[in-house]
Protein backbone atom coordinates (compact mmCIF):
# COMPACT_ATOMS: atom_id res chain seq x y z
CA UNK A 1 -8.21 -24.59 -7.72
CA UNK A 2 -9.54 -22.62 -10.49
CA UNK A 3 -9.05 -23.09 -14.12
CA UNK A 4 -7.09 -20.50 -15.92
CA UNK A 5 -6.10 -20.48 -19.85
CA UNK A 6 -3.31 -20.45 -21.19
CA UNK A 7 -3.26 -16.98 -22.22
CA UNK A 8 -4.44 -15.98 -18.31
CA UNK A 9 -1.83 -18.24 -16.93
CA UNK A 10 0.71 -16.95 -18.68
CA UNK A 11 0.17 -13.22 -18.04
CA UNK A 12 -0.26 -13.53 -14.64
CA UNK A 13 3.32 -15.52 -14.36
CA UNK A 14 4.46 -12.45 -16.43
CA UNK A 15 2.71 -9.98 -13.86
CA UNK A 16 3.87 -11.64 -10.84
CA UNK A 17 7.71 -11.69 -12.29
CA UNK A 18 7.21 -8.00 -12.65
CA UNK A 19 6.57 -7.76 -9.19
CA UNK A 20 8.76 -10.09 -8.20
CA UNK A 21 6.09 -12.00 -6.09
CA UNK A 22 4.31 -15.18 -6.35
CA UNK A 23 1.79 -16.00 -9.26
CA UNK A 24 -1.01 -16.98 -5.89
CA UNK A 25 -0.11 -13.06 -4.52
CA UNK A 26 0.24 -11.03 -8.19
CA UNK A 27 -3.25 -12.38 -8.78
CA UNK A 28 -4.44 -11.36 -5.09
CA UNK A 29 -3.20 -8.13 -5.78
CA UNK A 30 -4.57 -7.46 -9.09
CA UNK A 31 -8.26 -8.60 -8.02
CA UNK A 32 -8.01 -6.51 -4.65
CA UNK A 33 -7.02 -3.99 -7.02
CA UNK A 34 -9.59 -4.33 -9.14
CA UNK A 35 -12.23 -4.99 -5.88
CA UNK A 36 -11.03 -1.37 -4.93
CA UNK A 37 -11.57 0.51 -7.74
CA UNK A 38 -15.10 -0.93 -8.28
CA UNK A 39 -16.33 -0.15 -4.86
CA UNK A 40 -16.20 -3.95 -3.54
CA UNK A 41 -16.05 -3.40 -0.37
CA UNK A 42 -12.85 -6.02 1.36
CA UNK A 43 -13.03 -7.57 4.50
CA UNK A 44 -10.11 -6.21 6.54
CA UNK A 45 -9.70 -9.55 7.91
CA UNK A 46 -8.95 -11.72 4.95
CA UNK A 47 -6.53 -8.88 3.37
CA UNK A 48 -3.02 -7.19 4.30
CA UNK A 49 -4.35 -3.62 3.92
CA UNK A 50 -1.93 -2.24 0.99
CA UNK A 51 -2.15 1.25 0.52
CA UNK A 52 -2.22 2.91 -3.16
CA UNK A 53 0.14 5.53 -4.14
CA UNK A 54 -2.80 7.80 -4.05
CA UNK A 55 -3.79 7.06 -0.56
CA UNK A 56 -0.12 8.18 0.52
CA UNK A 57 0.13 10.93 -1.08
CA UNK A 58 -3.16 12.25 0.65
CA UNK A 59 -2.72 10.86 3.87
CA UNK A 60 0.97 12.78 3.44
CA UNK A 61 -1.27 16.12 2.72
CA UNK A 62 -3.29 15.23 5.20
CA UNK A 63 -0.13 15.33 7.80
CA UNK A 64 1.51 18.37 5.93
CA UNK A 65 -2.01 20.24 7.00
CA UNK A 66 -1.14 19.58 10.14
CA UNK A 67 -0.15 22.61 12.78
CA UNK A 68 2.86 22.40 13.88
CA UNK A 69 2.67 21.96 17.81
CA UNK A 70 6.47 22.63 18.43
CA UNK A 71 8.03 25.24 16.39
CA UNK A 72 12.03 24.15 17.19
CA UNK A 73 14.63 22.21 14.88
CA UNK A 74 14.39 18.72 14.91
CA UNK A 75 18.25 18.99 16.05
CA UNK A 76 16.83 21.61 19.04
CA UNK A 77 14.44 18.67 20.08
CA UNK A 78 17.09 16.07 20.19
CA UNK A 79 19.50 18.33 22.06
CA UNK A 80 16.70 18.85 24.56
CA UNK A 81 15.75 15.44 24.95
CA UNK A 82 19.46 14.17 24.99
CA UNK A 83 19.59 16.63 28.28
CA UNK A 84 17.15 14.97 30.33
């Protein structure tokens, strides 16, 4: 167990009420966080891979790039499918 003050204890019970998670996970979070921005690299198999709001917004670019392979409605598709 590590030793946190009071001050540190405290704001990370107010940080993991914020995100309505445990004090154990808000404190995860916050140091992968932290690990991220700082270039530590994390082992994917001790973490739940989270991604930032940055990383979906580029992976939804990223999609939106994309050519489109089928140029009907979504409602054509269904209607064609539904047919089979």
């Amino acid at each position: 167990m590590i030793n946190l003050s009071p001050e540190t204890e405290a704001l990370a019970k107010r940080l993991a009420d914020a995100q309505h998670v445990s004090v154990e996970e808000a404190v995860r979070l916050a140091i992968e966080d932290k690990a991220r921005l700082t270039g530590v690299a994390l082992s994917l198999a001790s973490t739940h891979q989270r991604m930032s709001v940055e990383d979906m917004l580029a992976f939804g670019a990223e999609i939106a790039s994309m050519p489109v392979l089928d140029p009907r409605s979504p409602q054509e598709i269904m209607d064609d499918l539904n047919a089979l």
